[in-house]
C-alpha atoms as a PDB file:
ATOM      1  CA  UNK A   1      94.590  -2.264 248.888  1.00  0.00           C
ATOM      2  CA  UNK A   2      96.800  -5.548 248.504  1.00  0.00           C
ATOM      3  CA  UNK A   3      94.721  -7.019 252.207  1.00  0.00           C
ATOM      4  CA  UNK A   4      93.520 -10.316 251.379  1.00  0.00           C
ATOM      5  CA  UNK A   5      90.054  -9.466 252.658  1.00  0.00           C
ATOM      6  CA  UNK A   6      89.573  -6.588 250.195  1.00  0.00           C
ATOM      7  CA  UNK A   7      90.956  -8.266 246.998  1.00  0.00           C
ATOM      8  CA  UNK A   8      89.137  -8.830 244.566  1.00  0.00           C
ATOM      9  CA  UNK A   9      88.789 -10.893 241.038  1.00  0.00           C
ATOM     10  CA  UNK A  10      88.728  -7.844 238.932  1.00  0.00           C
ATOM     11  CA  UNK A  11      92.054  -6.314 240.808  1.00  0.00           C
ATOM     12  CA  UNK A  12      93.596  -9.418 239.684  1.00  0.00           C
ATOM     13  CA  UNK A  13      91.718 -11.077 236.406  1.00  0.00           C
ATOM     14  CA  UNK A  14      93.716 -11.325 232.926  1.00  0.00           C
ATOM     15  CA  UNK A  15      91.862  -8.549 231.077  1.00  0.00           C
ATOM     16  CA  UNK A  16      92.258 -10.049 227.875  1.00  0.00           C
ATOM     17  CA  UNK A  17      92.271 -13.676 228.050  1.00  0.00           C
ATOM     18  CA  UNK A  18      92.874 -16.254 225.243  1.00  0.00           C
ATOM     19  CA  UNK A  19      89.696 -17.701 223.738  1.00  0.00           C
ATOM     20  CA  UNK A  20      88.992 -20.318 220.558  1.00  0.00           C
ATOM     21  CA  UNK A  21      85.909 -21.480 219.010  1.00  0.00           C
ATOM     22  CA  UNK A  22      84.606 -25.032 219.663  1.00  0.00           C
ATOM     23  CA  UNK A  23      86.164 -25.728 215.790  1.00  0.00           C
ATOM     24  CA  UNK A  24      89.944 -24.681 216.907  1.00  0.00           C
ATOM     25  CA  UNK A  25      91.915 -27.500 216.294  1.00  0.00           C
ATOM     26  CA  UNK A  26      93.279 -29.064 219.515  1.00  0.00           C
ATOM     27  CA  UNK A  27      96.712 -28.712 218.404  1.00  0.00           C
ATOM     28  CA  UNK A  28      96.632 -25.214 217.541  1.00  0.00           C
ATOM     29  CA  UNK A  29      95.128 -24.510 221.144  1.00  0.00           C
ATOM     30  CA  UNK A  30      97.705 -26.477 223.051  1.00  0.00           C
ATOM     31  CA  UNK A  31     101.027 -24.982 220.760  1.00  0.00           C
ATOM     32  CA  UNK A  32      99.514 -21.608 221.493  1.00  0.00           C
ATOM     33  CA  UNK A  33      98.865 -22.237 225.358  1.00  0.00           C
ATOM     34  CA  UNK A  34     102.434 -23.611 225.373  1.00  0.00           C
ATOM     35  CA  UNK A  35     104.307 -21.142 223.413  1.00  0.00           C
ATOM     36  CA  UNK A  36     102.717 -18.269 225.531  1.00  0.00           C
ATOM     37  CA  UNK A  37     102.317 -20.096 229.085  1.00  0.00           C
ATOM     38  CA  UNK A  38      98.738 -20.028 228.903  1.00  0.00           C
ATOM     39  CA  UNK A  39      96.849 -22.109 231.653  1.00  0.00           C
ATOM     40  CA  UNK A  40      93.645 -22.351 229.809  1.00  0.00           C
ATOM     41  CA  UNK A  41      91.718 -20.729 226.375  1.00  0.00           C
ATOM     42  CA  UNK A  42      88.252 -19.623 227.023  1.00  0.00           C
ATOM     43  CA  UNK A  43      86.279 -21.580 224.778  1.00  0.00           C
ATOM     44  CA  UNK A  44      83.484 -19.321 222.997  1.00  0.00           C
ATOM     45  CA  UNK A  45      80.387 -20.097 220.629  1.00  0.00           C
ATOM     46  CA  UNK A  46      78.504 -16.742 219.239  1.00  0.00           C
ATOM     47  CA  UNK A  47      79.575 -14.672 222.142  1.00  0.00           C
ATOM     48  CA  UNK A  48      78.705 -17.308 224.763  1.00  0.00           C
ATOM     49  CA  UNK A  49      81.001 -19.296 226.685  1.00  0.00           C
ATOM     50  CA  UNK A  50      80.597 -22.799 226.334  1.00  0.00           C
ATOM     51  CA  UNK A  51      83.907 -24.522 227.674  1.00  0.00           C
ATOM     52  CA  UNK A  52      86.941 -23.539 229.313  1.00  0.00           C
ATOM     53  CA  UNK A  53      89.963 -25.523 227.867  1.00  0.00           C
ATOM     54  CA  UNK A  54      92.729 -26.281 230.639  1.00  0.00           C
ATOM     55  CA  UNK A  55      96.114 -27.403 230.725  1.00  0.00           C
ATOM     56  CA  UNK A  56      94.901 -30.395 232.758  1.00  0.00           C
ATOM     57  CA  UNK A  57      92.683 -31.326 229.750  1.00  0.00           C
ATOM     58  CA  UNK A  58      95.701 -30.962 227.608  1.00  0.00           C
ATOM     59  CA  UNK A  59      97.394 -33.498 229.942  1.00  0.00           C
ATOM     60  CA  UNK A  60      94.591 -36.048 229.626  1.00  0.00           C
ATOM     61  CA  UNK A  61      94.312 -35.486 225.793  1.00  0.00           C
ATOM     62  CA  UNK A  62      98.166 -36.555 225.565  1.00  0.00           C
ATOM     63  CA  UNK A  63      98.194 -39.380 228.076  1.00  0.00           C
ATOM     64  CA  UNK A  64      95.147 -40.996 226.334  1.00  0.00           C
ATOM     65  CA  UNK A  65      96.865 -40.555 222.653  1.00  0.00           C
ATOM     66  CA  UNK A  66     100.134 -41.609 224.236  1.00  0.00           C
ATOM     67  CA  UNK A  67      98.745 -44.483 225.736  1.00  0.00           C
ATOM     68  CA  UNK A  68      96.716 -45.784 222.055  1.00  0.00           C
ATOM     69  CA  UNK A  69     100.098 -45.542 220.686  1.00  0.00           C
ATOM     70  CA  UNK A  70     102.021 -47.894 223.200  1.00  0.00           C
ATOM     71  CA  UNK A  71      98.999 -50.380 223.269  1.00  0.00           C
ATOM     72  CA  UNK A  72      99.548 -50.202 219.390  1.00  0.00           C
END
C-alpha cells in the first residue's frame, strides 16, 4: 500500500547499505560515496554502529581543509 499513513521504513530502507570501519580513510569513504551517489556510509565497530558518516560531514571536512589552505 503506497498511502502515506501505512508506509513504512522497511517498505522503503536500502537493504544493503554502505558501511566502513572507524579506520577507513576519509578519502576512500568520500570517493566511494561520490562515485556511487551515496548520501552517507554506516560507520561500524565489531558489529556495532558507532557513527553515521554524511555527505554534510563530507562538506564540512572540505570547507575546513579548503579554508587551512587559503589562510596558508
Amino acid at each position: 500500500n503506497c498511502e502515506p499513513e501505512h508506509l513504512r521504513v522497511r517498505d522503503v530502507h536500502t537493504a544493503d547499505p554502505y558501511a566502513v570501519t572507524p579506520d577507513t580513510p576519509v578519502y576512500q569513504v568520500a570517493a566511494k560515496m561520490a562515485h556511487d551517489h551515496i548520501g552517507c556510509a554506516l560507520v561500524v565497530d565489531k558489529n556495532n554502529l558507532v557513527g553515521i558518516f554524511t555527505t554534510v560531514d563530507a562538506c564540512r571536512l572540505l570547507s575546513e581543509v579548503l579554508a587551512d589552505k587559503l589562510e596558508q
